[in-house]
Protein backbone atom coordinates (compact mmCIF):
# COMPACT_ATOMS: atom_id res chain seq x y z
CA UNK A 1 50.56 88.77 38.52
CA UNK A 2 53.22 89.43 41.17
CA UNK A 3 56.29 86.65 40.98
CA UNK A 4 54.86 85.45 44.54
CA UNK A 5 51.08 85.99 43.89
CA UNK A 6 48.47 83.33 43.37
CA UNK A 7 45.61 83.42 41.51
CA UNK A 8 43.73 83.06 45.59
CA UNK A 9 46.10 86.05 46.29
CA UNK A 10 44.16 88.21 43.85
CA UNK A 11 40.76 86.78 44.62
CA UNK A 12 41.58 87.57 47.74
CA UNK A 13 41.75 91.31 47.63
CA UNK A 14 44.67 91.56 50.70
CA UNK A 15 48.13 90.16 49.67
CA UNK A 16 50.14 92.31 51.31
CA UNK A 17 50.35 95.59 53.99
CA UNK A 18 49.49 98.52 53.18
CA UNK A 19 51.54 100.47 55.71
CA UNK A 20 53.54 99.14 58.05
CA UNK A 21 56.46 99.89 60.84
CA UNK A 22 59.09 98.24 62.63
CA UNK A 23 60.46 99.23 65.81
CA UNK A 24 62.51 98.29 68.65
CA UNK A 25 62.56 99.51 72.08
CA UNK A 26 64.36 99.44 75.32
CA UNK A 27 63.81 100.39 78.38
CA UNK A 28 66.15 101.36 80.97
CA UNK A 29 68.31 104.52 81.74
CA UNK A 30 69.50 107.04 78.97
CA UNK A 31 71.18 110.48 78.23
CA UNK A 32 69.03 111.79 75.44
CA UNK A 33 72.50 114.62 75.63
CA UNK A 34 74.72 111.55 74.66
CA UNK A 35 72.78 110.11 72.02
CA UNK A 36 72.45 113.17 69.80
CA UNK A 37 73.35 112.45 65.88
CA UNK A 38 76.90 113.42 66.19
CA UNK A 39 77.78 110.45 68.90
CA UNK A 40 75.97 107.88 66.28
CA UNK A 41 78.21 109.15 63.41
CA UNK A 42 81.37 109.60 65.36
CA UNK A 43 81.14 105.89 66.60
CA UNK A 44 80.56 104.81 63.02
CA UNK A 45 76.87 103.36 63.03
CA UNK A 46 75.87 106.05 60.83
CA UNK A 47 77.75 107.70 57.78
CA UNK A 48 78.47 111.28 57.88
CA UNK A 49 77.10 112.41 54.54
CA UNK A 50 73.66 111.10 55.96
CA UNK A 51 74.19 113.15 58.75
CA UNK A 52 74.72 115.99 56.19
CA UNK A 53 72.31 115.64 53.45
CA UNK A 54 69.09 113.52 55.01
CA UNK A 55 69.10 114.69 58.63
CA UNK A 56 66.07 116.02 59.91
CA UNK A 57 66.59 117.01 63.61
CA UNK A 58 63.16 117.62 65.55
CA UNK A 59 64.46 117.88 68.84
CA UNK A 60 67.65 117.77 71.27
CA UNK A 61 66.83 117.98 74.46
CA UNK A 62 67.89 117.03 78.31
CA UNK A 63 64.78 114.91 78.28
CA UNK A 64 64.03 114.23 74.40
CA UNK A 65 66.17 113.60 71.37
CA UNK A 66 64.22 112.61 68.31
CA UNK A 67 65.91 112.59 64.98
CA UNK A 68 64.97 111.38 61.27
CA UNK A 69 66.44 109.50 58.29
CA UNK A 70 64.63 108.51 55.84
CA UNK A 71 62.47 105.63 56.59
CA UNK A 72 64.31 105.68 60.03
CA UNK A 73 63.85 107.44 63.32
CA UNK A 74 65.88 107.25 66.57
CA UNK A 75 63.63 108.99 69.63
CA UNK A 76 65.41 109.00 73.20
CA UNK A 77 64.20 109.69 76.34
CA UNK A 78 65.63 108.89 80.19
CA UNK A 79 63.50 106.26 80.43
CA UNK A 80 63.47 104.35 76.83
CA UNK A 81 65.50 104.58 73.45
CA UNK A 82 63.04 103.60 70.34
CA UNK A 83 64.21 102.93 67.11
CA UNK A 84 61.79 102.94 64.11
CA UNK A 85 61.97 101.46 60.32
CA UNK A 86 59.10 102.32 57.73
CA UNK A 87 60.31 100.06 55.06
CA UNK A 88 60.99 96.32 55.33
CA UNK A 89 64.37 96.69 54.19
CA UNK A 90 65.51 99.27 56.52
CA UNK A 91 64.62 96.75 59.05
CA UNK A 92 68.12 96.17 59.54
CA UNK A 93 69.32 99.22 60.17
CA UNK A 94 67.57 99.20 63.75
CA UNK A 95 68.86 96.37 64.65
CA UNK A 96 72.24 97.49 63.71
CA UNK A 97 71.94 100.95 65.93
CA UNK A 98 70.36 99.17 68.40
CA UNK A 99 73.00 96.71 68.90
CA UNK A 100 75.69 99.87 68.80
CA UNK A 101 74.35 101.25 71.29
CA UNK A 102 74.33 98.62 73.82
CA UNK A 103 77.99 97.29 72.78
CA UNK A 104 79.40 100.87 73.01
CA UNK A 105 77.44 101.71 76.19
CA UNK A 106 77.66 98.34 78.37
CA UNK A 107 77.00 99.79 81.74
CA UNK A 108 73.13 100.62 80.16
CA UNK A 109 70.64 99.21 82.68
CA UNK A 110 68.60 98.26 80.09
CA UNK A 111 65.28 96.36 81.99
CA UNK A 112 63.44 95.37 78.83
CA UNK A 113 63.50 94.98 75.25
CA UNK A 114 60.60 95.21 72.90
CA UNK A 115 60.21 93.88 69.00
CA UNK A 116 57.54 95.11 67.68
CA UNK A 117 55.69 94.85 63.95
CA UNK A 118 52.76 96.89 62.83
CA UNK A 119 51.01 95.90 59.44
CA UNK A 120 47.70 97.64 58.08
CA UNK A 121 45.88 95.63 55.70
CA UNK A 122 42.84 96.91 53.46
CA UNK A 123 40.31 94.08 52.71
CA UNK A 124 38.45 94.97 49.30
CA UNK A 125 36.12 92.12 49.73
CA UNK A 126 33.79 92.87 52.73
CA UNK A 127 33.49 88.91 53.61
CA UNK A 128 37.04 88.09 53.94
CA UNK A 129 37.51 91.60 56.38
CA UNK A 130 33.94 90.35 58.55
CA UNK A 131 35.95 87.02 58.73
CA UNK A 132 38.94 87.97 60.43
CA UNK A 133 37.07 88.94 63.10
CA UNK A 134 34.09 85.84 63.41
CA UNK A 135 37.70 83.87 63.63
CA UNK A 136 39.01 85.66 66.30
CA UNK A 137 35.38 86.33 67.93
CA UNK A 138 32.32 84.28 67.21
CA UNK A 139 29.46 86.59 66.58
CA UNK A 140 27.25 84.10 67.97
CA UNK A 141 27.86 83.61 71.68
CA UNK A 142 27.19 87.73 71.77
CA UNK A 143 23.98 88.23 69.84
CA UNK A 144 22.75 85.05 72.49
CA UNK A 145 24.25 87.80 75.13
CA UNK A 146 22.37 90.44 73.81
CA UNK A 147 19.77 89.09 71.33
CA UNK A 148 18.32 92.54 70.51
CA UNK A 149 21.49 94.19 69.64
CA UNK A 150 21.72 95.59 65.85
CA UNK A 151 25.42 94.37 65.47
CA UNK A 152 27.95 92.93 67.58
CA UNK A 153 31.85 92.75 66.54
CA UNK A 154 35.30 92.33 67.50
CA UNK A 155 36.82 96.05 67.81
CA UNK A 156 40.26 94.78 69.84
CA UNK A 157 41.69 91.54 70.30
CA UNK A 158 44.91 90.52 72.29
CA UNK A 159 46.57 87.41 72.70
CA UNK A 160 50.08 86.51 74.56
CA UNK A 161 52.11 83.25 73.77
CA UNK A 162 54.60 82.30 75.51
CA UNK A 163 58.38 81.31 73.91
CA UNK A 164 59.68 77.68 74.08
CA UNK A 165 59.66 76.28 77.05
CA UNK A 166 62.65 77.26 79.73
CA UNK A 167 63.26 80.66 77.61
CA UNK A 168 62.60 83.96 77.93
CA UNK A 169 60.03 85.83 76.03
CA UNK A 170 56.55 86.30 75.65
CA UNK A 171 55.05 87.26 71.54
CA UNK A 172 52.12 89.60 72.40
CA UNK A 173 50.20 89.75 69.04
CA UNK A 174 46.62 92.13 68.75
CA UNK A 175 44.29 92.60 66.04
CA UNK A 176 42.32 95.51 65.85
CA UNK A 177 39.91 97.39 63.73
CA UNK A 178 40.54 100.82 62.36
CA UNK A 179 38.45 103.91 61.88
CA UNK A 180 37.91 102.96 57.71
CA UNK A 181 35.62 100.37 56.68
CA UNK A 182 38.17 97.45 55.46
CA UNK A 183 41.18 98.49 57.25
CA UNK A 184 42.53 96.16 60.06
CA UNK A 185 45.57 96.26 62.00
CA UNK A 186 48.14 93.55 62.97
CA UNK A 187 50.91 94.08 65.29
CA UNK A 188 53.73 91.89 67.27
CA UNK A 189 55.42 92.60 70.32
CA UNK A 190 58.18 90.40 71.51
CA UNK A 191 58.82 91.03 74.66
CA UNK A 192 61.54 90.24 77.23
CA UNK A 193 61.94 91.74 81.01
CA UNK A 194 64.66 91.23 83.27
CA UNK A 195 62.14 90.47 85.94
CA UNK A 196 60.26 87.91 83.45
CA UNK A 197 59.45 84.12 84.79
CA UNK A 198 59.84 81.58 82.98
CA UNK A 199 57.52 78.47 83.22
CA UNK A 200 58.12 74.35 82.56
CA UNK A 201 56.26 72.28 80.77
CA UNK A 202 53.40 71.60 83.58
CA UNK A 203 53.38 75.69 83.66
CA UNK A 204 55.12 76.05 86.91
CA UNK A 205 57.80 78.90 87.49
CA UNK A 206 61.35 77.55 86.97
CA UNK A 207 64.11 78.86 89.31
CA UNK A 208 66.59 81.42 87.68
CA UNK A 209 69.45 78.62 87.95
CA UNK A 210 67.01 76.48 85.31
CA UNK A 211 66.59 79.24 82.64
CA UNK A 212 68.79 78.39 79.42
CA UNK A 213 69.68 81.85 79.83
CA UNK A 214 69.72 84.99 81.17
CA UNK A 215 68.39 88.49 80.46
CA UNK A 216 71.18 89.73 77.68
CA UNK A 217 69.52 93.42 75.94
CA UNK A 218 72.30 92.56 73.56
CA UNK A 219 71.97 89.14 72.82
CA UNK A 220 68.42 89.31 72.53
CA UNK A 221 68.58 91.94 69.70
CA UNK A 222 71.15 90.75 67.89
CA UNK A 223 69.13 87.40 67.98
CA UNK A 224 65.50 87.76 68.16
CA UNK A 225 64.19 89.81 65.57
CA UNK A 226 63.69 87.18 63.13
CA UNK A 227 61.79 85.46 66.05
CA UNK A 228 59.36 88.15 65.68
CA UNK A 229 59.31 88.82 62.37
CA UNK A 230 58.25 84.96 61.68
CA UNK A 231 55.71 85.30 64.32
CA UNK A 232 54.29 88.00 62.73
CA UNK A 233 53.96 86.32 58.98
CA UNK A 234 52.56 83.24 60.44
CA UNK A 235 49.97 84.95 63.07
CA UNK A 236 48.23 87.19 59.76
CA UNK A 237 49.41 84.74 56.87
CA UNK A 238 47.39 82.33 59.12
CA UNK A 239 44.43 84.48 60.07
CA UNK A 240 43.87 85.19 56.29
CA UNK A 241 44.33 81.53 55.10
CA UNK A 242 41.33 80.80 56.79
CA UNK A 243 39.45 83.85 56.52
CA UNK A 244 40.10 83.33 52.78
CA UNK A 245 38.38 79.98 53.19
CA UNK A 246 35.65 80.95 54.65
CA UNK A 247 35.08 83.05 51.66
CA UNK A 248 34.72 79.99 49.54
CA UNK A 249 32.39 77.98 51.84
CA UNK A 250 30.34 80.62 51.65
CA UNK A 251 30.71 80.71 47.48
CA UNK A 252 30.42 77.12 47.11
């Protein structure tokens, strides 16, 4: 058993991801001629011998520059710079090239900022994957729509919480189903716009002068991923929990 396993982990036939990505993006105005490997390695936020032995370059261009490491890829275009981490642990590294590249290039007009986390998760046990979804979307209310229908289920759901009140922010989390039998997809977006209201506690828009603070591309990346990275582990660790438990109602 795994050091951080229980024995309702294993029962439970989905304890962890079975592919997932991480990426951040903004959106704004770039040179996909500036950003080419070279500029990343002669302003230090990536070593040369990477450059030299693990570089896989797909495509300079005036209006596309995409670019692999591995684990890692850096895709620019005029209107948006994405950054892109397969591993967990790599994580880091985006954050670190993303916050380069706004303190080398301040004059960006960067208008929004994205966080995003994709996990896939394979359910073995049937129940616990149907369960997710009767959660999220009551069978019941649809088969009363449409009482002749052979099967009714949730396909795409989206939902959009708001940060703490007087900030910034908005944590857009979907579930979804995939194309296999057992597979189901989780994913995070934290999202910030320079145009974005902010509300008070009785939901009413609050005046810029009243927001703790303003829209900062760098601030918000050098402080926010964990924001979404917790979101994310407490939306599906959650959504399991209780699918899980649903699993032993039905048992018992």
């Amino acid at each position: 058993m795994a050091h951080n396993e229980t024995l309702a982990d294993q029962k439970m036939g989905a304890v962890s991801p079975k592919d997932r990505d991480a990426s951040i993006v903004l959106v704004g105005e770039f040179d996909p001629m500036l950003l080419v490997p070279q500029w990343f390695v002669n302003n230090k936020l990536l070593p040369s011998e990477d450059i030299i032995s693990n570089l896989a370059i797909e495509v300079v261009y005036k209006d596309l520059t995409r670019f692999t490491l591995p684990n890692i890829s850096v895709e620019v275009q005029p209107d948006r710079l994405t950054l892109r981490s397969g591993i967990e642990s790599l994580d880091f590294m985006i954050v670190d090239l993303a916050v380069g590249v706004l303190s080398l290039n301040k004059k960006l007009n960067v208008t929004a900022v994205g966080l995003n986390l994709r996990e896939d998760y394979y359910f073995e046990d049937s129940r616990h994957w149907n369960n997710i979804g009767d959660i999220l979307a009551p069978k019941d209310v649809w088969y009363e729509i449409s009482p002749d229908s052979a099967k009714a289920g949730l396909t795409n759901l989206a939902m959009q919480v708001r940060r703490p009140v007087g900030e910034r922010g908005v944590f857009n989390f979907s579930v979804s189903w995939l194309e296999r039998r057992g597979w189901t997809r989780f994913q995070t977006n934290l999202h910030y716009a320079s145009t974005q209201s902010v509300l008070d506690p009785d939901g009413r828009l609050l005046p810029k002068g009243k927001f703790k603070q303003g829209f900062d591309p760098l601030r918000i990346v050098s402080e926010s991923w964990p924001d979404s990275r917790d979101f994310q582990r407490r939306a599906v660790d959650t959504l399991l929990r209780k699918a899980q438990g649903e699993v032993y109602d039905e048992r018992s």
